[in-house]
N, C-alpha and C. Protein backbone atom coordinates (compact mmCIF):
# COMPACT_ATOMS: atom_id res chain seq x y z
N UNK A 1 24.90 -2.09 -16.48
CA UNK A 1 24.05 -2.65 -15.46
C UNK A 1 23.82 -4.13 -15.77
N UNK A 2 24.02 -4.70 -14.87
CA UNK A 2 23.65 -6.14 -14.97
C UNK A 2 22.20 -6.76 -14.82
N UNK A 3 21.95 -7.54 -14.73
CA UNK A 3 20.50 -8.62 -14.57
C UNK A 3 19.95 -7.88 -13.04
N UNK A 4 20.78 -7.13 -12.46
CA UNK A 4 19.85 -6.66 -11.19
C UNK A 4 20.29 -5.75 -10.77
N UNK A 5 19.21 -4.99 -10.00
CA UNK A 5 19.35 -3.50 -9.12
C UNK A 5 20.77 -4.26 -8.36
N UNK A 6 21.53 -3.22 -8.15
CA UNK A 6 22.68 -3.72 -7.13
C UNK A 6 22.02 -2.86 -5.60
N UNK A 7 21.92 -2.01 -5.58
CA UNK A 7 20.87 -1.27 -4.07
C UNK A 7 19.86 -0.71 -4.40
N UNK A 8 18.59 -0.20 -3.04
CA UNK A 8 17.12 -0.29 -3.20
C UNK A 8 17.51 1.01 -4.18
N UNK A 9 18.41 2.20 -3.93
CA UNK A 9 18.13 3.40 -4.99
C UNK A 9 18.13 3.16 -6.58
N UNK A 10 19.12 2.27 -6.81
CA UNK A 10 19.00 1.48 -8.11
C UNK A 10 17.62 1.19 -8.79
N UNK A 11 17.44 0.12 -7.84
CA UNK A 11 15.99 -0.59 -7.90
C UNK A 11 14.75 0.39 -8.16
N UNK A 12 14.76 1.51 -7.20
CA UNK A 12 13.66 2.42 -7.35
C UNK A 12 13.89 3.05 -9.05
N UNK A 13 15.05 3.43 -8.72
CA UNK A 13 15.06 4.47 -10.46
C UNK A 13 14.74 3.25 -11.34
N UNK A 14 15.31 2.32 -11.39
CA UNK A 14 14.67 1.43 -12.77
C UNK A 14 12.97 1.28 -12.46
N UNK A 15 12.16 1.50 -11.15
CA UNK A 15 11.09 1.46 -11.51
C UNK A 15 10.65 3.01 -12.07
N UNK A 16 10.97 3.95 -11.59
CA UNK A 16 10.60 5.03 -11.79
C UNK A 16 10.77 5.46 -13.43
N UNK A 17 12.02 4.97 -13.92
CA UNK A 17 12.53 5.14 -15.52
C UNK A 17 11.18 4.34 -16.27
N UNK A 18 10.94 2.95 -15.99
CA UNK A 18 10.06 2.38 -16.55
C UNK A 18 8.28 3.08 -16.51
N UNK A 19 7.90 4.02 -15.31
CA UNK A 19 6.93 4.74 -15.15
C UNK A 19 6.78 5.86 -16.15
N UNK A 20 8.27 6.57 -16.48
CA UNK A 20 8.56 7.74 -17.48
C UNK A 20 8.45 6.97 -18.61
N UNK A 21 8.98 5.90 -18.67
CA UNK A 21 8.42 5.61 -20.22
C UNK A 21 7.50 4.78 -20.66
N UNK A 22 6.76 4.48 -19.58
CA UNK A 22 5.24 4.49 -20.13
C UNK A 22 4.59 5.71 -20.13
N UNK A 23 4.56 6.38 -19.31
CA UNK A 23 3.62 7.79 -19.50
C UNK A 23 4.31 8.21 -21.03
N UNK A 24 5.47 8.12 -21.57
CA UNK A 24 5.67 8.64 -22.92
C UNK A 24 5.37 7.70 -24.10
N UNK A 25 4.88 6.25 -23.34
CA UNK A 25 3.93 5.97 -24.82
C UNK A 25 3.06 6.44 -25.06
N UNK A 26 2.08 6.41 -23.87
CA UNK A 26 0.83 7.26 -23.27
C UNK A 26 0.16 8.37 -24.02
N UNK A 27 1.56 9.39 -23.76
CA UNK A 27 1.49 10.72 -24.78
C UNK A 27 2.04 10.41 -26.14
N UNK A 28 2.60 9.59 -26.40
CA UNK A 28 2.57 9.40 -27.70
C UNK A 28 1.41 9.02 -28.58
N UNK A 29 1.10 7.63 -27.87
CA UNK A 29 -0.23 7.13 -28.49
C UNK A 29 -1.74 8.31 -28.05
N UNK A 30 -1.38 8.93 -27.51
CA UNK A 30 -2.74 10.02 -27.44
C UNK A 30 -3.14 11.06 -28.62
N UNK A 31 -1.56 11.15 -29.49
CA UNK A 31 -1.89 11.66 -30.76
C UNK A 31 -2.41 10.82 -31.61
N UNK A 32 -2.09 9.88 -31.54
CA UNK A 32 -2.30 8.46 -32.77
C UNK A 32 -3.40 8.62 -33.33
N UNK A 33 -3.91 8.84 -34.09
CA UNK A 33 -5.18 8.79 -35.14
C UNK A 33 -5.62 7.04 -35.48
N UNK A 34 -5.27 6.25 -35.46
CA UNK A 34 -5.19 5.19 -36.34
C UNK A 34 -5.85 4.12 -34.77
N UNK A 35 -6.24 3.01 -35.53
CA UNK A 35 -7.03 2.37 -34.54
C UNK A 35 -6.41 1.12 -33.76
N UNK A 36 -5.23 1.30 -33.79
CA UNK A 36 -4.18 0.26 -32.92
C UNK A 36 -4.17 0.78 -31.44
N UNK A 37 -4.76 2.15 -31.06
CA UNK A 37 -4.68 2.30 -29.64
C UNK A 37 -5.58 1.34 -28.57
N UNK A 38 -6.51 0.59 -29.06
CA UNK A 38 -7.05 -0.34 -28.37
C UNK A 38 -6.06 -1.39 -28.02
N UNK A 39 -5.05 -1.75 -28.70
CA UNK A 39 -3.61 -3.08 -28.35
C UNK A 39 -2.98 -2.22 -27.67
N UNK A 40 -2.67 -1.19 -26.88
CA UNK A 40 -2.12 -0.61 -25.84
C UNK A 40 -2.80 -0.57 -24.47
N UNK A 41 -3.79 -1.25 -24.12
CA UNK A 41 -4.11 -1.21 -22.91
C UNK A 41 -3.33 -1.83 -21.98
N UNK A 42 -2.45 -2.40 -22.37
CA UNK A 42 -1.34 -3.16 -21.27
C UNK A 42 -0.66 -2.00 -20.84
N UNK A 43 -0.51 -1.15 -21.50
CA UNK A 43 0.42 0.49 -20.77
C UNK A 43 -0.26 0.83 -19.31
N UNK A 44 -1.77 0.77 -19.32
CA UNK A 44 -2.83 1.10 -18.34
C UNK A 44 -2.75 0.49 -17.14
N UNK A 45 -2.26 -0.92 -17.24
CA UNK A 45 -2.29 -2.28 -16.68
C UNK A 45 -0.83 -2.10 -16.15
N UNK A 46 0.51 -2.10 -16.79
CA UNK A 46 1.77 -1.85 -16.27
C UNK A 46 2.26 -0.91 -15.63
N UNK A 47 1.35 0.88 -15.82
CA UNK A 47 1.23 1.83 -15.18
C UNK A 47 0.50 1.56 -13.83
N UNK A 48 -0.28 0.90 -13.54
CA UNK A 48 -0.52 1.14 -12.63
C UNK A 48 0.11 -0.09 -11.41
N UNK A 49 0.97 -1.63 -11.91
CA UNK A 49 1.23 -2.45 -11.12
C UNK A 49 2.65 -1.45 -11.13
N UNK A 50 3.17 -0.71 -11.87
CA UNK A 50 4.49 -0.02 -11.61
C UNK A 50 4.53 1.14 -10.43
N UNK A 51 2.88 1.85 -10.25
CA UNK A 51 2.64 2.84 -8.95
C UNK A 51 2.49 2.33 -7.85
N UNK A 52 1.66 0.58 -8.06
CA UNK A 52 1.90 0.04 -6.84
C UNK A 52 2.87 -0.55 -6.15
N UNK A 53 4.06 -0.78 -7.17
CA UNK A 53 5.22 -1.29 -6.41
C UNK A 53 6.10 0.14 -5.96
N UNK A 54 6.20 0.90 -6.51
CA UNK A 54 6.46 2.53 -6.16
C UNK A 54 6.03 2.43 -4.91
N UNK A 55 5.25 2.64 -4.64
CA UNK A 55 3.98 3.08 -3.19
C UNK A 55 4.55 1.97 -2.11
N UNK A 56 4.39 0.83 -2.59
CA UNK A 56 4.93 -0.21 -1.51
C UNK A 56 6.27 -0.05 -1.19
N UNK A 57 7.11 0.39 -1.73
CA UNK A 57 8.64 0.38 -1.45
C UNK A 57 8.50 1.92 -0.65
N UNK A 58 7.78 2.20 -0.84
CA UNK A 58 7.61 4.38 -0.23
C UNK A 58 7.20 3.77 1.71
N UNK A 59 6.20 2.99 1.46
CA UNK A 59 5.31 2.84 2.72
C UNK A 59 6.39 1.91 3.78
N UNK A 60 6.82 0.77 2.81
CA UNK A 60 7.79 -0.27 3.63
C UNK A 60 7.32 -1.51 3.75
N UNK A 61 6.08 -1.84 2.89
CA UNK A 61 5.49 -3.13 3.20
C UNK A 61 6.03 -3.82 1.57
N UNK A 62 6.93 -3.03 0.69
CA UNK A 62 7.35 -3.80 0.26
C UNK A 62 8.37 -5.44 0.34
N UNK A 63 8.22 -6.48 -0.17
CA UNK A 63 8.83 -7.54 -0.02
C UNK A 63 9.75 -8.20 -1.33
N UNK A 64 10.86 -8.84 -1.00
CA UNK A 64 11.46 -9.52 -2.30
C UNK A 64 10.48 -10.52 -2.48
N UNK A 65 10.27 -11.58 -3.30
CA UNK A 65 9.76 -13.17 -3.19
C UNK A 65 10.52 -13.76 -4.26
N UNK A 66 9.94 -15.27 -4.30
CA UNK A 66 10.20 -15.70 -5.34
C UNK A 66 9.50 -15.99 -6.37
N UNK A 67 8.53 -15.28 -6.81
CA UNK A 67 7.49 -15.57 -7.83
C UNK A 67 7.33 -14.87 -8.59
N UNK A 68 7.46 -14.82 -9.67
CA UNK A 68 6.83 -13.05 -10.49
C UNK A 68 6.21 -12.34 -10.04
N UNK A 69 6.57 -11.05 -10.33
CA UNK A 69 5.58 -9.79 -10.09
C UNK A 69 4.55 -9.99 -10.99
N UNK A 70 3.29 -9.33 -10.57
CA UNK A 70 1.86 -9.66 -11.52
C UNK A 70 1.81 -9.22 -12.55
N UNK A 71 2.92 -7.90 -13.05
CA UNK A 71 2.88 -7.51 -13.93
C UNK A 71 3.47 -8.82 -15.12
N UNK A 72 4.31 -9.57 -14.59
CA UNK A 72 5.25 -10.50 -15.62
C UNK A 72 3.88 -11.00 -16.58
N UNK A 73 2.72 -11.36 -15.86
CA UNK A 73 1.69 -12.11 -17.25
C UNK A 73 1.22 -11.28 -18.51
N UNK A 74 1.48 -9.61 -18.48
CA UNK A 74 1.27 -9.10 -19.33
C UNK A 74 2.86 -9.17 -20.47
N UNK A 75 3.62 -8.88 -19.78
CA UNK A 75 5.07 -8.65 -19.93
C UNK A 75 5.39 -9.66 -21.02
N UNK A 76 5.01 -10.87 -20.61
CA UNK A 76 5.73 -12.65 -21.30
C UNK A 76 4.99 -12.24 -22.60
N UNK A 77 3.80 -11.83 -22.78
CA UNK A 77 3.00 -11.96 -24.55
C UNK A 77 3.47 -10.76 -25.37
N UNK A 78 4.77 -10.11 -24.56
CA UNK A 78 5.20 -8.58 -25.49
C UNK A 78 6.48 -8.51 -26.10
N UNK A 79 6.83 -7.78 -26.62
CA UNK A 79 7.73 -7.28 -27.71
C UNK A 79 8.50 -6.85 -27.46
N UNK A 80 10.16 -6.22 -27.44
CA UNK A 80 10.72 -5.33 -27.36
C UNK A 80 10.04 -4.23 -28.26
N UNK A 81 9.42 -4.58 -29.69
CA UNK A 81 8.83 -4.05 -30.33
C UNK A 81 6.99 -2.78 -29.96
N UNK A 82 6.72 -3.96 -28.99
CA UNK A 82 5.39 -3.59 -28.54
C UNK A 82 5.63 -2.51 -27.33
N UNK A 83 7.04 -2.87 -26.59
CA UNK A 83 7.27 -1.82 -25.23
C UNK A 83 9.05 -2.10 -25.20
N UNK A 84 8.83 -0.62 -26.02
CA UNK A 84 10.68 -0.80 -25.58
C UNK A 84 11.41 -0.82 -24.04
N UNK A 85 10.62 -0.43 -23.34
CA UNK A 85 11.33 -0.37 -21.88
C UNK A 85 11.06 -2.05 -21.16
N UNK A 86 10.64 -3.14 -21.99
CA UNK A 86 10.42 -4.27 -21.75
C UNK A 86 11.87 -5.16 -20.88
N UNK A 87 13.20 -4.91 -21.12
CA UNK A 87 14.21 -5.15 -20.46
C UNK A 87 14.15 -4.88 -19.18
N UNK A 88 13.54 -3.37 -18.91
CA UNK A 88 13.48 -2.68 -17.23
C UNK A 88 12.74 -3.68 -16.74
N UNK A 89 11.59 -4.13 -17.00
CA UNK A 89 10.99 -4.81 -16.78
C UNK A 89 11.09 -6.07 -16.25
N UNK A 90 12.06 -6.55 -17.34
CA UNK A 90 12.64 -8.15 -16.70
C UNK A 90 13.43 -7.68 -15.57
N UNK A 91 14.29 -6.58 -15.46
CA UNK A 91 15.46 -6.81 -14.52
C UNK A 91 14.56 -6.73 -13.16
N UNK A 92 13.61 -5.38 -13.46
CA UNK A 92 12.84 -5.13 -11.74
C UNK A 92 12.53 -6.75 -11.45
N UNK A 93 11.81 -7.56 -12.34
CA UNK A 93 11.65 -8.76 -11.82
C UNK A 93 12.32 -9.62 -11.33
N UNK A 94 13.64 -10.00 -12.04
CA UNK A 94 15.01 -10.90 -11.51
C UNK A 94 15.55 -10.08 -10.43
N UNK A 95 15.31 -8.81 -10.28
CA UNK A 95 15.74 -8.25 -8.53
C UNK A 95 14.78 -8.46 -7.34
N UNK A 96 13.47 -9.01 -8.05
CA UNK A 96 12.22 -8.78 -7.30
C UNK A 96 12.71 -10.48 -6.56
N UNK A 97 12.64 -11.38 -7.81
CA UNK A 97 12.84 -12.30 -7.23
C UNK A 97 13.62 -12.88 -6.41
N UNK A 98 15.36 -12.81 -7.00
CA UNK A 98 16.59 -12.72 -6.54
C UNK A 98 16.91 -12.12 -5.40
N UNK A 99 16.65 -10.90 -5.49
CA UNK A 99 17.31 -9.69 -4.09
C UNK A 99 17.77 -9.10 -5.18
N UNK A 100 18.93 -8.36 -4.15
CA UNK A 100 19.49 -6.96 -4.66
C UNK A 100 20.90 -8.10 -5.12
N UNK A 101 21.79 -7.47 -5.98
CA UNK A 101 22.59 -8.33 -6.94
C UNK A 101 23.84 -7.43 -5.90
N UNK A 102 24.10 -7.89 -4.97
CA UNK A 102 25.16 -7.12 -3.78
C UNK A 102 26.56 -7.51 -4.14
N UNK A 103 26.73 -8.55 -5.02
CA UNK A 103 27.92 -8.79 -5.35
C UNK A 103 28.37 -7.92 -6.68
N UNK A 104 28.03 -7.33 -7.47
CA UNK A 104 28.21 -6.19 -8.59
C UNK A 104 28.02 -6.93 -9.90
N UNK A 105 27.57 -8.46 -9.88
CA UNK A 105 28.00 -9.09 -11.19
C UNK A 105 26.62 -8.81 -12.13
């Protein structure tokens, strides 16, 4: 896969993949004993700008633009380390911004 969804079904599963793997930090960190679960509230924050772009693409009032998605200000201060699904992330954005990548590159 390249830097972008090539069509909207694309596009949806990379948001939907990125929804599955936050809900499995979620349940991960729900066992956690140790007191680092307070530096995971960005999961809370990305879960839910990830249901609203879900919902908007469901309804039809979704739009491309050219600006970051709101999620990007949490996104820029993180880790591959802190959120491994952090790549999905960039790409939904460079498709968000871009369009759909219709040429296959």
């Amino acid at each position: 896969m390249g830097l972008r969804a090539r069509t909207p079904e694309e596009y949806v599963n990379l948001i939907e993949q990125v929804i599955d793997e936050l809900q499995d930090i979620k349940e991960v960190t729900g066992y956690a004993f140790d007191d680092d679960q307070g530096n995971l509230s960005f999961v809370d924050v990305l879960m839910k700008d990830m249901r609203e772009l879900r919902a908007s693409m469901a309804d039809g009032t979704y739009q491309f633009g050219r600006n970051d998605l709101p999620y990007m200000r949490v996104v820029k201060k993180l880790t591959d380390m802190q959120l491994p699904c952090i790549r999905l992330l960039y790409m939904i954005n460079q498709t968000h911004r871009e369009g759909l990548d219709l040429q296959g590159g």
